[in-house]
PDB file of N, CA and C in Angstrom:
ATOM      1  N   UNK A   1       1.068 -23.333   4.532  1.00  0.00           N
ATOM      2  CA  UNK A   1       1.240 -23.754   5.909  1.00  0.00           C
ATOM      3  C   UNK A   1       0.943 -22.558   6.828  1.00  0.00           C
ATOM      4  N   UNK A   2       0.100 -22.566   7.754  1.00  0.00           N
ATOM      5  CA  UNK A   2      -0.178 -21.731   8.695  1.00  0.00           C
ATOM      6  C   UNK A   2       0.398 -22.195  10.281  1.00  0.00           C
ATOM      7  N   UNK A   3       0.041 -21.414  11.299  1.00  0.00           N
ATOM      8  CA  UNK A   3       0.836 -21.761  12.821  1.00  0.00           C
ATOM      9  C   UNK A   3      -0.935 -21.146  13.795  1.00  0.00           C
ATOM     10  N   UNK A   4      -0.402 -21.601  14.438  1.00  0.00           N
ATOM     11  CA  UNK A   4      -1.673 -21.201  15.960  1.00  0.00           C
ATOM     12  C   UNK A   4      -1.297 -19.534  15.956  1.00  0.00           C
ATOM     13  N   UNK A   5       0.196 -19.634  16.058  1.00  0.00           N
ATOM     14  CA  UNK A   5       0.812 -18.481  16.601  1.00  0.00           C
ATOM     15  C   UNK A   5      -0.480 -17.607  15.733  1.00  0.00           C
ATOM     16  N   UNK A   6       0.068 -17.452  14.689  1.00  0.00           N
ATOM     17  CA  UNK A   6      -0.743 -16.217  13.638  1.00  0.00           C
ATOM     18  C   UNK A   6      -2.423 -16.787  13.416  1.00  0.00           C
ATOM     19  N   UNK A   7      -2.676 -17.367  13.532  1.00  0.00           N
ATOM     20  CA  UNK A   7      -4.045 -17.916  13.682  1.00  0.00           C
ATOM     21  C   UNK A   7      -4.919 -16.876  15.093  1.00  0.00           C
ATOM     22  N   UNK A   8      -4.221 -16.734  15.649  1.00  0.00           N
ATOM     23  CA  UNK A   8      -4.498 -16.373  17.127  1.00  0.00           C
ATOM     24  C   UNK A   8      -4.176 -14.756  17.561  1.00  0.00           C
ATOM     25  N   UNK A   9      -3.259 -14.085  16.483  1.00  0.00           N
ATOM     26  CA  UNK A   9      -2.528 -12.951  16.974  1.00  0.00           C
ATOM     27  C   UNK A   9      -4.128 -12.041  16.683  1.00  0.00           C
ATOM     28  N   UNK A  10      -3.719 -11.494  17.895  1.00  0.00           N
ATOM     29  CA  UNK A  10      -4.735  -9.678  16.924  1.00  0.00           C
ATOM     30  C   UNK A  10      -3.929  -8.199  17.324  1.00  0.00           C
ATOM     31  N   UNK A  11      -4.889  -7.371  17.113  1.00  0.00           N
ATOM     32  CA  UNK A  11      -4.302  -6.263  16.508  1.00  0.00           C
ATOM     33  C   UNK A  11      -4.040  -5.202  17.921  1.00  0.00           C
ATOM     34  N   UNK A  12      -2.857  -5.368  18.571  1.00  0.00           N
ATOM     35  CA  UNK A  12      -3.334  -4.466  19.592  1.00  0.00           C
ATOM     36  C   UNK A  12      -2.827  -2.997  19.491  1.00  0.00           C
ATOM     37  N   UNK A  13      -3.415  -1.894  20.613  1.00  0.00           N
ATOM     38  CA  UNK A  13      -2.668  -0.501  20.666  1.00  0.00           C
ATOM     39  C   UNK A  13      -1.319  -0.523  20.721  1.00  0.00           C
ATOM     40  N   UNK A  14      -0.392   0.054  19.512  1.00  0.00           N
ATOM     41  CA  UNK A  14       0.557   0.335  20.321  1.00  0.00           C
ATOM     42  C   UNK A  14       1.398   1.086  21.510  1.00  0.00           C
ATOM     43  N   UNK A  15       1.921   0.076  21.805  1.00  0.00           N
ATOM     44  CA  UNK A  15       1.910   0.722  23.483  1.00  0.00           C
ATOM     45  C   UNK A  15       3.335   2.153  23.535  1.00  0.00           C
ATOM     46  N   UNK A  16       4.020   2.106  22.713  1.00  0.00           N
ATOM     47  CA  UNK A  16       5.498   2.864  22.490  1.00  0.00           C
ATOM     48  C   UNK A  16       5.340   3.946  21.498  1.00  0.00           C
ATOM     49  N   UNK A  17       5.624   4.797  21.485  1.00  0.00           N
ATOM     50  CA  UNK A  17       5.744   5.932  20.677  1.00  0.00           C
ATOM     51  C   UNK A  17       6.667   5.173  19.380  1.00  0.00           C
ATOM     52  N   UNK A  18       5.785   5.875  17.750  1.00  0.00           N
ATOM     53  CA  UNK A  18       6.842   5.781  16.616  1.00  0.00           C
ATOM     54  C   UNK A  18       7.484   6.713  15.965  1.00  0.00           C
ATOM     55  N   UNK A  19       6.639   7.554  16.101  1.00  0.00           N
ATOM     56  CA  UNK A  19       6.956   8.704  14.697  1.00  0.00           C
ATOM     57  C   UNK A  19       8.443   9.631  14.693  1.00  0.00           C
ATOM     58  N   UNK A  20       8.802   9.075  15.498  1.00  0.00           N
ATOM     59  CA  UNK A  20      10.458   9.276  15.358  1.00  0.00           C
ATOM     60  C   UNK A  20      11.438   8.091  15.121  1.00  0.00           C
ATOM     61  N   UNK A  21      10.687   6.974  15.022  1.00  0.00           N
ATOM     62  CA  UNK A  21      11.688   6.094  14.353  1.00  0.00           C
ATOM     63  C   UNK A  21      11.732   4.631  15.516  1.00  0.00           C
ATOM     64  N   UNK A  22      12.369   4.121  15.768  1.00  0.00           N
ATOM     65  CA  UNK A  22      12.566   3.059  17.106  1.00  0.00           C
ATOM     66  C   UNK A  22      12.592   3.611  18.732  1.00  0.00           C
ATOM     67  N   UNK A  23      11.682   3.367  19.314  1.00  0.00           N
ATOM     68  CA  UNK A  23      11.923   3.908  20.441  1.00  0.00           C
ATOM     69  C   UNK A  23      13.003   3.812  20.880  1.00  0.00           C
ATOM     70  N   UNK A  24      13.823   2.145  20.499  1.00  0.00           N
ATOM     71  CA  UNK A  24      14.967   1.817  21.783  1.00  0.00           C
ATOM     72  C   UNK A  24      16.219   3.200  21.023  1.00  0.00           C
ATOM     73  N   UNK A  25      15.985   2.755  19.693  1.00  0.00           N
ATOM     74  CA  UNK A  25      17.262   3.423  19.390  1.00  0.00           C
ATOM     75  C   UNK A  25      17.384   4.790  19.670  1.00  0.00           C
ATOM     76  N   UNK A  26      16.208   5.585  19.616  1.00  0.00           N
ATOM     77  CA  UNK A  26      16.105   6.938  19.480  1.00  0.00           C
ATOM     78  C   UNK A  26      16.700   7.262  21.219  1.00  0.00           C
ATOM     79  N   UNK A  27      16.228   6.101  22.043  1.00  0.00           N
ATOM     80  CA  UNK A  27      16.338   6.945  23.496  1.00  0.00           C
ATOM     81  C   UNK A  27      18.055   6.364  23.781  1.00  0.00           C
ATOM     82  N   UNK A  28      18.970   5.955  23.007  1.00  0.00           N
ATOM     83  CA  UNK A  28      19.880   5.961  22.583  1.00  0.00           C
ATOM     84  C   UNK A  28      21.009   6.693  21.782  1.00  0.00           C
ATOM     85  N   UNK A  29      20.078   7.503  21.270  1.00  0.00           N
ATOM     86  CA  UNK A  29      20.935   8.345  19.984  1.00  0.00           C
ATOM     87  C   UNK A  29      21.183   7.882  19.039  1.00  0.00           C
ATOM     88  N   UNK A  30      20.606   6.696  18.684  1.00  0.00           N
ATOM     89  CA  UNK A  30      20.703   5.858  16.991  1.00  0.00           C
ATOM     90  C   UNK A  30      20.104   6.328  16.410  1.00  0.00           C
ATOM     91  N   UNK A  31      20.500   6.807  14.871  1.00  0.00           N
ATOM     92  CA  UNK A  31      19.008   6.921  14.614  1.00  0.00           C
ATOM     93  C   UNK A  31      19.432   5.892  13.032  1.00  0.00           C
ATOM     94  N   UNK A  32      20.126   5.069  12.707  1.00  0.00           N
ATOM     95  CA  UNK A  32      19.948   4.099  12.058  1.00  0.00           C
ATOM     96  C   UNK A  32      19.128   3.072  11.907  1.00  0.00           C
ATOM     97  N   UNK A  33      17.922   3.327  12.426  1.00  0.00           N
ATOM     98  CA  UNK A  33      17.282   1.714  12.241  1.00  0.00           C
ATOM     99  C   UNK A  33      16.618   2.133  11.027  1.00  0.00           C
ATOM    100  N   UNK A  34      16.261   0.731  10.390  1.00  0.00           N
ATOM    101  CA  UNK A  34      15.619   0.715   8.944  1.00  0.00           C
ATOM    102  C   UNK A  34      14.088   0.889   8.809  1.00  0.00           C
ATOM    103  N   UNK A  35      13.468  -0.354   9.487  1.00  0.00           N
ATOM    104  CA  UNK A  35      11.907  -0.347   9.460  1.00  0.00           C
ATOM    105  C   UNK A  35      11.232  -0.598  11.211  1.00  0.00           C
ATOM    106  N   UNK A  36      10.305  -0.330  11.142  1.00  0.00           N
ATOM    107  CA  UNK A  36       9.254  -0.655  12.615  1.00  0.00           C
ATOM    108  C   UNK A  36       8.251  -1.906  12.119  1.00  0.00           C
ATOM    109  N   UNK A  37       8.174  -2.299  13.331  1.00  0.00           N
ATOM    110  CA  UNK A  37       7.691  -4.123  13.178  1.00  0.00           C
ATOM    111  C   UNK A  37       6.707  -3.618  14.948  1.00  0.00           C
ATOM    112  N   UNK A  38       5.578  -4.094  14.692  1.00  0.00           N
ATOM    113  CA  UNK A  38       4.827  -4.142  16.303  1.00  0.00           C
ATOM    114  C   UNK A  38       4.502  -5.464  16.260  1.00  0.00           C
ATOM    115  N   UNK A  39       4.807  -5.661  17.786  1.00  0.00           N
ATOM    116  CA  UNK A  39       4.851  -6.920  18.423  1.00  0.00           C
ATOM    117  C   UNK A  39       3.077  -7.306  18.820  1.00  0.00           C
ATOM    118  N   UNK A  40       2.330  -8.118  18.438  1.00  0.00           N
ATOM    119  CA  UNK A  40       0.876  -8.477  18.440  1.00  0.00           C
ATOM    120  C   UNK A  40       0.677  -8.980  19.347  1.00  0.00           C
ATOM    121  N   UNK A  41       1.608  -9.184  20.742  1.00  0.00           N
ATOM    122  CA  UNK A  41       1.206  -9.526  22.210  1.00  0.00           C
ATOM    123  C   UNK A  41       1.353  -8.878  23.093  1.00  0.00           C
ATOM    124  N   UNK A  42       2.354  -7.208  22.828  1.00  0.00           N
ATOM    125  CA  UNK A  42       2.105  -6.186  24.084  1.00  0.00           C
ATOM    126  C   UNK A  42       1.779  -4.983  23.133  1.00  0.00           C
ATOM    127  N   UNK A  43       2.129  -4.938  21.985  1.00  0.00           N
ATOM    128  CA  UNK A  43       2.248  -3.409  21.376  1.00  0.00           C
ATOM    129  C   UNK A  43       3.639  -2.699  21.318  1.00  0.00           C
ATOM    130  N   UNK A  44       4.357  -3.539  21.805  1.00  0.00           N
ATOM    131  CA  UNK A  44       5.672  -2.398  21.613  1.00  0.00           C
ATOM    132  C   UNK A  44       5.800  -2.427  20.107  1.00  0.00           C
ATOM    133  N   UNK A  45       6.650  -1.117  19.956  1.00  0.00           N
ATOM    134  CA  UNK A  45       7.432  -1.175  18.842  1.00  0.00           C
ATOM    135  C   UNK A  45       9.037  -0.849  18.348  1.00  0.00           C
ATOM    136  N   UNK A  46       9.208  -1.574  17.791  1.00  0.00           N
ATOM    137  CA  UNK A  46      11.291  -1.516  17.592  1.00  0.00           C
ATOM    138  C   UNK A  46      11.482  -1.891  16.297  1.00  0.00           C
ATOM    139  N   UNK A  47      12.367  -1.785  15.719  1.00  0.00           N
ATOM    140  CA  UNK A  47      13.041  -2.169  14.851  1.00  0.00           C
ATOM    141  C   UNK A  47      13.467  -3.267  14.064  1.00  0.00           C
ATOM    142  N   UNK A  48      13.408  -3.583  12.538  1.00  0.00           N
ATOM    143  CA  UNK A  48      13.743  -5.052  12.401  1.00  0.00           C
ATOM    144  C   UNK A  48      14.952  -5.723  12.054  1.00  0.00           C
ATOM    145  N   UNK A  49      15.178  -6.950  11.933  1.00  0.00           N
ATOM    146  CA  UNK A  49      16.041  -7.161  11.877  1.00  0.00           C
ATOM    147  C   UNK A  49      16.983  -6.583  10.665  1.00  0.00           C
ATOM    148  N   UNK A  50      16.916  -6.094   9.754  1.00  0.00           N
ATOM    149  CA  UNK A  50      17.657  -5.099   8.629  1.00  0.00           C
ATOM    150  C   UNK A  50      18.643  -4.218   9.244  1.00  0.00           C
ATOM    151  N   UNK A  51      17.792  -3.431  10.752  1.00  0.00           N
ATOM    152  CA  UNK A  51      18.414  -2.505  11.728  1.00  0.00           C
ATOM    153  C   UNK A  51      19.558  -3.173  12.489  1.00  0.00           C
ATOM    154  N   UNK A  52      20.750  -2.567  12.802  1.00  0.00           N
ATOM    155  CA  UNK A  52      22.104  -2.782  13.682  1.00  0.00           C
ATOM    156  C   UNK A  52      21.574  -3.684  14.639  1.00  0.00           C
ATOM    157  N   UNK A  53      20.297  -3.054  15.505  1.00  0.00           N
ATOM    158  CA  UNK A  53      20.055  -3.531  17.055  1.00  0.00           C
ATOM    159  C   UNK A  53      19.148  -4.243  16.967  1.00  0.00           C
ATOM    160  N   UNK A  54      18.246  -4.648  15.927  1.00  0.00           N
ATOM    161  CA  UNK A  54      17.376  -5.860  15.899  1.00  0.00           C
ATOM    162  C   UNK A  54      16.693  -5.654  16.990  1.00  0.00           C
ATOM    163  N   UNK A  55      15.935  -4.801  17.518  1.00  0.00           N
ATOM    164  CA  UNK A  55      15.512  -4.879  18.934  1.00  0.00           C
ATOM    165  C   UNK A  55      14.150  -5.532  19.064  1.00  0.00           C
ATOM    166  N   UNK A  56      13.234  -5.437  17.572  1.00  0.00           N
ATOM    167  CA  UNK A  56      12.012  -6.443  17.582  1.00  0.00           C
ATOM    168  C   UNK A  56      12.269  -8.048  18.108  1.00  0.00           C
ATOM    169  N   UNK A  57      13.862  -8.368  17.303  1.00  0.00           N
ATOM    170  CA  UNK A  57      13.907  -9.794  17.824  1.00  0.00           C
ATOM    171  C   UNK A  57      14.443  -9.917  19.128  1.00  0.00           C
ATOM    172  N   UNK A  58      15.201  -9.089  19.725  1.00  0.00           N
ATOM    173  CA  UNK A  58      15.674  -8.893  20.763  1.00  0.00           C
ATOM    174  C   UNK A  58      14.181  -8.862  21.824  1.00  0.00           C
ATOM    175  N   UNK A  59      13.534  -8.527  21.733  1.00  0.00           N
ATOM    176  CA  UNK A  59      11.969  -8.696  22.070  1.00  0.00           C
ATOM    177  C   UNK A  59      11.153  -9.910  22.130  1.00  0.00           C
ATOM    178  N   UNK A  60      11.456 -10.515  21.106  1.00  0.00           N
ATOM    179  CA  UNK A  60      11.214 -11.646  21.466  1.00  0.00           C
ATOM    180  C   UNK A  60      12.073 -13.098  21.926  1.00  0.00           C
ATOM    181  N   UNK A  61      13.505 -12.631  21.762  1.00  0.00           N
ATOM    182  CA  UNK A  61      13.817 -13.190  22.714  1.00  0.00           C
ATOM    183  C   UNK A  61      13.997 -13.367  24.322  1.00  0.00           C
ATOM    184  N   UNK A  62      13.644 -12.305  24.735  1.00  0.00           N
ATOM    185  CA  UNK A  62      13.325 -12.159  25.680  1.00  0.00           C
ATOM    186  C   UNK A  62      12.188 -12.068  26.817  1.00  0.00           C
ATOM    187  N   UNK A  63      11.237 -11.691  25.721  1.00  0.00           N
ATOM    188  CA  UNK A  63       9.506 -11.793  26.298  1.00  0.00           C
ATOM    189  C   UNK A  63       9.090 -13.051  25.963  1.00  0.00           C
ATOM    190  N   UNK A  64       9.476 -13.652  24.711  1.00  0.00           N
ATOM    191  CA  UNK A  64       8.803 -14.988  24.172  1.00  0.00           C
ATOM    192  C   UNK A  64       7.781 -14.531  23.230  1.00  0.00           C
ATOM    193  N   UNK A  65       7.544 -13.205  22.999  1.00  0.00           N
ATOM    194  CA  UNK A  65       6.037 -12.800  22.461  1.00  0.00           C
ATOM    195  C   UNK A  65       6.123 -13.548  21.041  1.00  0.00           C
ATOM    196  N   UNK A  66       5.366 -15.144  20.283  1.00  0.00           N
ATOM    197  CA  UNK A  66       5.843 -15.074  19.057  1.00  0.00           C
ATOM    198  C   UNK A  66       5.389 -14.022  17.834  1.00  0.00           C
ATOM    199  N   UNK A  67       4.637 -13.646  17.441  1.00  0.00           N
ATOM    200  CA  UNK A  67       4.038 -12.628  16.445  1.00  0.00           C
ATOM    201  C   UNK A  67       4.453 -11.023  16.273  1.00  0.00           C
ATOM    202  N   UNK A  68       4.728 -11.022  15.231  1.00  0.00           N
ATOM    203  CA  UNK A  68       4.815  -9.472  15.214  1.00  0.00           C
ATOM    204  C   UNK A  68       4.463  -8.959  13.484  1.00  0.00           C
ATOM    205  N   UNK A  69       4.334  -7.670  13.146  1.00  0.00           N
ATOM    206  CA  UNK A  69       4.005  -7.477  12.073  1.00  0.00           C
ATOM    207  C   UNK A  69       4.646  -6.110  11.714  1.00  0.00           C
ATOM    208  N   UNK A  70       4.627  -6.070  10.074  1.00  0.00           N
ATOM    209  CA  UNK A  70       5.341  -4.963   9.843  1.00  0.00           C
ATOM    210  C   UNK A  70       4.236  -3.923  10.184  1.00  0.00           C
ATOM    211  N   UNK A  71       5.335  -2.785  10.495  1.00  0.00           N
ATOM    212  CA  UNK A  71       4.104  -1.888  10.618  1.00  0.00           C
ATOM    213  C   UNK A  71       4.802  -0.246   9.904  1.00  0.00           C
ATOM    214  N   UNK A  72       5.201  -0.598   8.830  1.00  0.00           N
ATOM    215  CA  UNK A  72       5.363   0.027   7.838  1.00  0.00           C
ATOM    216  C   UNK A  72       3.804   0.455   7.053  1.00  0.00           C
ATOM    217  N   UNK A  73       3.721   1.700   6.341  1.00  0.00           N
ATOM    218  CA  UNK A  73       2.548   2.132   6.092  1.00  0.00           C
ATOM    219  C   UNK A  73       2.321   1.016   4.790  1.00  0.00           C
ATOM    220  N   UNK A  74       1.028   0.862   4.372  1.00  0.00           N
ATOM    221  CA  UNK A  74       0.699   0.003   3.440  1.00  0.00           C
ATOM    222  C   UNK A  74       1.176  -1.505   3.530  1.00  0.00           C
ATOM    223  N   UNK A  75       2.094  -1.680   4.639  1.00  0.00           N
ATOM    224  CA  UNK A  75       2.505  -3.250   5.057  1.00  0.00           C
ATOM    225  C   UNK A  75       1.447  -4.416   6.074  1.00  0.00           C
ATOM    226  N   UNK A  76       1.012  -5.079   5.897  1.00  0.00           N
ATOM    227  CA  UNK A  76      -0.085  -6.036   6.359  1.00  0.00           C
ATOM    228  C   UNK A  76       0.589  -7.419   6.592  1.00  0.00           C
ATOM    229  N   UNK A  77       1.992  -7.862   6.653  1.00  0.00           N
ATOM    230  CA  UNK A  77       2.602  -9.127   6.784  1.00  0.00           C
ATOM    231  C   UNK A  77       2.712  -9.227   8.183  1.00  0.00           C
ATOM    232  N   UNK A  78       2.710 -10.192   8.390  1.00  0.00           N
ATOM    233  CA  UNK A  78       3.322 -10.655  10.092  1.00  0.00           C
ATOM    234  C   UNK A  78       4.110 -12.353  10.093  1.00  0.00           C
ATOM    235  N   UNK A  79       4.841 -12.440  10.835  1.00  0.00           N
ATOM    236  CA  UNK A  79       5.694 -13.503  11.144  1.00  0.00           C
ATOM    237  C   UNK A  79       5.678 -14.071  12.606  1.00  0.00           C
ATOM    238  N   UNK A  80       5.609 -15.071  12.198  1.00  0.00           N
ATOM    239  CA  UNK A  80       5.572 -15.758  13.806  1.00  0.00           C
ATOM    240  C   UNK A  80       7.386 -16.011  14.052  1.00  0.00           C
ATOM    241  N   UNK A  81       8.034 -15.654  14.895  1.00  0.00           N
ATOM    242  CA  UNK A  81       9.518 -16.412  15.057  1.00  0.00           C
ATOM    243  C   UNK A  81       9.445 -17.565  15.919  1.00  0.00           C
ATOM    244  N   UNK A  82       8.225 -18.275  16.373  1.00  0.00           N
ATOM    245  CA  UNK A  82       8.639 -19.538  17.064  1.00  0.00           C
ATOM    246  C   UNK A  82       8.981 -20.324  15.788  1.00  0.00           C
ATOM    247  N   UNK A  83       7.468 -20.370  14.929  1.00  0.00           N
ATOM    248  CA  UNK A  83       7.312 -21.338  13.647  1.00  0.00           C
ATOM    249  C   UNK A  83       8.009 -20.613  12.899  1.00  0.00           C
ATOM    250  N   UNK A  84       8.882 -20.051  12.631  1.00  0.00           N
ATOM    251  CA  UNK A  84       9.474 -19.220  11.656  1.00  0.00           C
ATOM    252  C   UNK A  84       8.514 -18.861  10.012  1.00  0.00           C
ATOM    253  N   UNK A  85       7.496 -18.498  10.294  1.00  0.00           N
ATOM    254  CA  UNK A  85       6.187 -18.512   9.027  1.00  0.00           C
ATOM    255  C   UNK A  85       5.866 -16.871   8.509  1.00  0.00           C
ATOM    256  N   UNK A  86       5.578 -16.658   7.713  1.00  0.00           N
ATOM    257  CA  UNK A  86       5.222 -15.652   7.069  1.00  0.00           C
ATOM    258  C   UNK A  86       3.614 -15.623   7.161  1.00  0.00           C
ATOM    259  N   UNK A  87       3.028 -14.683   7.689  1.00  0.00           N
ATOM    260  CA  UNK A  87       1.452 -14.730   7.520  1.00  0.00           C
ATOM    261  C   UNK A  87       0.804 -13.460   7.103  1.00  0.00           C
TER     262      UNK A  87
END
């Protein structure tokens, strides 16, 4: 089963600094988050849900953006959270 959502996503710049870990958390003083996930409709990047602050989904609940993908090195998955799908 596939979705439009991921049918449709592409690959954009990310727009947020990573290499220290989650932006939200870091400009916070967290530094617990687990993995980075970029969002395939602005480029941000945050944290996934594994992490305390969930801030990838927190992202899309709030922007609506559905798609995002891991963006762990050697990771190529993405998920839509409208259709709840693995792609």
């Amino acid at each position: 089963m596939t979705c439009q959502h991921l049918k449709e996503s592409s690959e954009p710049t990310p727009a947020t600094a990573y290499l220290d870990g989650c932006p939200q958390c870091v400009a916070v003083g967290a530094r617990d988050w687990v993995h980075l996930r970029l969002c395939l409709e602005c480029g941000i990047v945050a944290c996934c849900d594994s992490s305390p602050r969930r801030h990838m989904s927190g992202h899309y609940e709030t922007e609506g953006h559905p798609v995002m993908r891991s963006y762990e090195p050697g990771e190529t998955w993405r998920w839509c959270f409208v259709d709840e799908l693995l792609g």
